[in-house]
Each structure stands twice: as C-alpha cells, then as structure tokens.
C-alpha atoms as a PDB file:
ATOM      1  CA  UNK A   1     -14.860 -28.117  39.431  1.00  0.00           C
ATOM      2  CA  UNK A   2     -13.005 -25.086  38.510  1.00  0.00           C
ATOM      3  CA  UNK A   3     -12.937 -23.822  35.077  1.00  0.00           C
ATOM      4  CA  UNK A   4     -10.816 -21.407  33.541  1.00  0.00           C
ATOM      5  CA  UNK A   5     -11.431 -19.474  30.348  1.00  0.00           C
ATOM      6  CA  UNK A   6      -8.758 -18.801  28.264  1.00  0.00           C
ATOM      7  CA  UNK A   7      -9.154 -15.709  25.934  1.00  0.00           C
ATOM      8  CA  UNK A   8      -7.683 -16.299  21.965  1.00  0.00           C
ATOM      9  CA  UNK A   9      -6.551 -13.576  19.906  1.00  0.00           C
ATOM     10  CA  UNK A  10      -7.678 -14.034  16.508  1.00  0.00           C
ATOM     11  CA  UNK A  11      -4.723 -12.976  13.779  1.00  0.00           C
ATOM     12  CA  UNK A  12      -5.416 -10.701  11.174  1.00  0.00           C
ATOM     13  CA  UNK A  13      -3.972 -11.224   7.716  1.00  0.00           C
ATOM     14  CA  UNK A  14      -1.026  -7.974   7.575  1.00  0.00           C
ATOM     15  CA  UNK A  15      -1.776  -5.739   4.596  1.00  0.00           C
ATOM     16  CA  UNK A  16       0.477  -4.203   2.370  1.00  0.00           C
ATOM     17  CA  UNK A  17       0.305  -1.651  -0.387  1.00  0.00           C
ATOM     18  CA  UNK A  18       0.049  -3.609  -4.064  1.00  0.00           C
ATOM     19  CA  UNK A  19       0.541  -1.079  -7.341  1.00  0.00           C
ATOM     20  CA  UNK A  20      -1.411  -1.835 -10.597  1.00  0.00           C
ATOM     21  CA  UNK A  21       0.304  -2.291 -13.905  1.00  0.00           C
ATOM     22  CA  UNK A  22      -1.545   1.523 -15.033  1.00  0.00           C
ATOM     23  CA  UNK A  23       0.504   3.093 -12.312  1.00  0.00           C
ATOM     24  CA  UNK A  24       2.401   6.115 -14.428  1.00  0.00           C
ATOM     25  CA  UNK A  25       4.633   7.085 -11.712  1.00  0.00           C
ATOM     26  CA  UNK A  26       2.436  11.139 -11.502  1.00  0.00           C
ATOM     27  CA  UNK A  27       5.382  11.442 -14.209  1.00  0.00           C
ATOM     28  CA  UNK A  28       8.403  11.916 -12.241  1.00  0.00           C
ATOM     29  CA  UNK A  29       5.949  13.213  -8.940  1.00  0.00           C
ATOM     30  CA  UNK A  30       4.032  10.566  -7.050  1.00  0.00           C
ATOM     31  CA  UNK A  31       1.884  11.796  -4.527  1.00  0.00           C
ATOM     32  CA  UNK A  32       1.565   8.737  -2.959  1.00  0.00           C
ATOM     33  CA  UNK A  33       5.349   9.114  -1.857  1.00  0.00           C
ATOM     34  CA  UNK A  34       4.194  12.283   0.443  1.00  0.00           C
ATOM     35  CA  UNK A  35       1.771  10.220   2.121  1.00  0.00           C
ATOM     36  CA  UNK A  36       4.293   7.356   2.611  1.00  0.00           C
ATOM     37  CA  UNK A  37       6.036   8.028   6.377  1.00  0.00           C
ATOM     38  CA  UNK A  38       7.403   4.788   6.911  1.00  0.00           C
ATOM     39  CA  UNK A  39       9.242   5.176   2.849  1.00  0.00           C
ATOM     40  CA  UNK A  40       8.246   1.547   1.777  1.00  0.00           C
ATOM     41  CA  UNK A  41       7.624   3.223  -1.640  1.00  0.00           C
ATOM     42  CA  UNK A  42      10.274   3.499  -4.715  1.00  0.00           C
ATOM     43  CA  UNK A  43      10.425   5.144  -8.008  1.00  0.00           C
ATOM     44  CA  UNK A  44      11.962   3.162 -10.280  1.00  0.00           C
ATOM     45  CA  UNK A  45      12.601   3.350 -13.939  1.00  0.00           C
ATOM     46  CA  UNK A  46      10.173   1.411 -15.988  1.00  0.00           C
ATOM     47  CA  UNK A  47      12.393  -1.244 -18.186  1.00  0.00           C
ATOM     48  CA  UNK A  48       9.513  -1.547 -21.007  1.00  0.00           C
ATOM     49  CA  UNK A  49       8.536   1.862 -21.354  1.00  0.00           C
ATOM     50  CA  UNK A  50      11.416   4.560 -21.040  1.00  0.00           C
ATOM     51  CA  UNK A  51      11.470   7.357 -20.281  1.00  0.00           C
ATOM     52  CA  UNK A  52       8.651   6.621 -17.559  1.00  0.00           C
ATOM     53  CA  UNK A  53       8.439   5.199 -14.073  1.00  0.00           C
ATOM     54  CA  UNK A  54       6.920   3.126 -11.766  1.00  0.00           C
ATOM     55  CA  UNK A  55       5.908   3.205  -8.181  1.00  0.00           C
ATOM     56  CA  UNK A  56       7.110  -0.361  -6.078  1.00  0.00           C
ATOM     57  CA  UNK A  57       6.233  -1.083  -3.002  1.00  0.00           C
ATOM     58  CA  UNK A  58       9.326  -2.785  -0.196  1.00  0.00           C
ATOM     59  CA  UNK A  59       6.555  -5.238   1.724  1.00  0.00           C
ATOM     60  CA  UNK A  60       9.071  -5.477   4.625  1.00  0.00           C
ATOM     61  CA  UNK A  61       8.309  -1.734   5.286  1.00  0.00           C
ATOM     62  CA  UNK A  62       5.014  -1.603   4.360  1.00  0.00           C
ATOM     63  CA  UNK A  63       2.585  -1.234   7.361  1.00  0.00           C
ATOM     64  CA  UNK A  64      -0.685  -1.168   5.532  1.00  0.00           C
ATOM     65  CA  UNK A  65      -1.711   1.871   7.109  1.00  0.00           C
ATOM     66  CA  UNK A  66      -3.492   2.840   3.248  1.00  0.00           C
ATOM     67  CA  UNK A  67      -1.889   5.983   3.337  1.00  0.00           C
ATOM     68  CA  UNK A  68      -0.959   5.752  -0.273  1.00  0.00           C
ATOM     69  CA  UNK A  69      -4.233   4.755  -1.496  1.00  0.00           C
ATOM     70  CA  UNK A  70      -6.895   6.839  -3.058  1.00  0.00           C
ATOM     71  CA  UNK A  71     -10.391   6.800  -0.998  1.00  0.00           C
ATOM     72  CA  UNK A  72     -10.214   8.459   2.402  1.00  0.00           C
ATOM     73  CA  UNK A  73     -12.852   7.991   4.822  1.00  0.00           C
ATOM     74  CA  UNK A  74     -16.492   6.518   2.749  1.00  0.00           C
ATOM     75  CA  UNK A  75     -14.555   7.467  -0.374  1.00  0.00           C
ATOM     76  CA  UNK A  76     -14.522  11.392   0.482  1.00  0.00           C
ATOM     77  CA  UNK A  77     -11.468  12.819   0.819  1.00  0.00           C
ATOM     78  CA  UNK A  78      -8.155  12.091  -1.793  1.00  0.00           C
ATOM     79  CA  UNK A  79      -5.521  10.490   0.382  1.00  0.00           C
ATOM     80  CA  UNK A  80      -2.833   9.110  -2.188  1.00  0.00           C
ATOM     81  CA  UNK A  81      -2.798   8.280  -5.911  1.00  0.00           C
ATOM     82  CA  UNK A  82      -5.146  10.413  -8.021  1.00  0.00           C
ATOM     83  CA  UNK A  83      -5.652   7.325 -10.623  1.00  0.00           C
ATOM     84  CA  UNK A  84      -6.767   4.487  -8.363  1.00  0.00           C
ATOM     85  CA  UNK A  85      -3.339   2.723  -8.919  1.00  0.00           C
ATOM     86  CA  UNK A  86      -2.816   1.369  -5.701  1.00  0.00           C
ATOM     87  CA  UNK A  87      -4.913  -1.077  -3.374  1.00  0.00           C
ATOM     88  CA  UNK A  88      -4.215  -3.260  -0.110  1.00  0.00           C
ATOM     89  CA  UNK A  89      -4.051  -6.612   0.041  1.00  0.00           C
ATOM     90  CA  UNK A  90      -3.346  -9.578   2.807  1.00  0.00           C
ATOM     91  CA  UNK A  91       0.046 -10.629   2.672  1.00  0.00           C
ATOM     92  CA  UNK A  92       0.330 -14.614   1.973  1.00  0.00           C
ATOM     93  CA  UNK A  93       1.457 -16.075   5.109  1.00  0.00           C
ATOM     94  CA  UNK A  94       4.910 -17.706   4.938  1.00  0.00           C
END
C-alpha cells in the first residue's frame, strides 16, 4: 500500500494593534504614529474630553507587526507608546 502524507498548515489568529481607554494622544504628538509604516493609526479628537485626543487603530491596515507598542525585544528597548497604552490582540474570526 502506498501512503501519502499530507502536510497541514496550522492558522494563526491575525493580530492587530488595540488602544486603552488611558491613551492621551502624547498631547497632540504620538510616537506611536512614527513607528506606524503601514498608517493604520489616527488621531482623532476625543468627544468626552476636549481639547484632547485619541489614538484609533483602522484593523483593515493593521498588520500586527507591534511596532506601536511599548516593550521591544525582553522588554528592553522603547519601541512605541511611552505609557503602555497600546497592546495586540487576535482578531475575532469572521
């Protein structure tokens, strides 16, 4: 009998960028918008608390490449938001 294997790719969940209610906005200059290539991050005004802003994140564009977030490589090096105001997270599968 011949038998043939049949290698399956396993599927990762896709990550995107998620902001936390504390995000501020770096008050008109968000750092995590320098470390943003693919520009799936916005300013926008903040409804409830004018004059300030908040960061939003388009998950169409978003990559997940954690670009924006804060720990680099075993929490060494700043990569994005100085306040811990962004994390990744699986996006729900539709």
């Amino acid at each position: 009998m011949n038998q043939t294997s049949v290698l399956v790719k396993s599927k990762k969940a896709r990550k995107v960028a998620v902001v936390a209610p504390w995000c501020t906005g770096c008050g008109g200059a968000p750092v995590c918008l320098v470390y943003c290539k693919r520009g799936a991050l916005s300013l926008v005004k903040d409804p409830d608390a004018y004059p300030f802003t908040l960061m939003t994140v388009n998950e169409k564009i978003c990559i997940g490449c954690e670009a924006c977030v804060s720990a680099g490589d075993q929490g060494i090096m700043l990569k994005g938001c100085p306040w811990n105001a962004i994390h990744m997270e699986a996006l729900a599968a539709t």
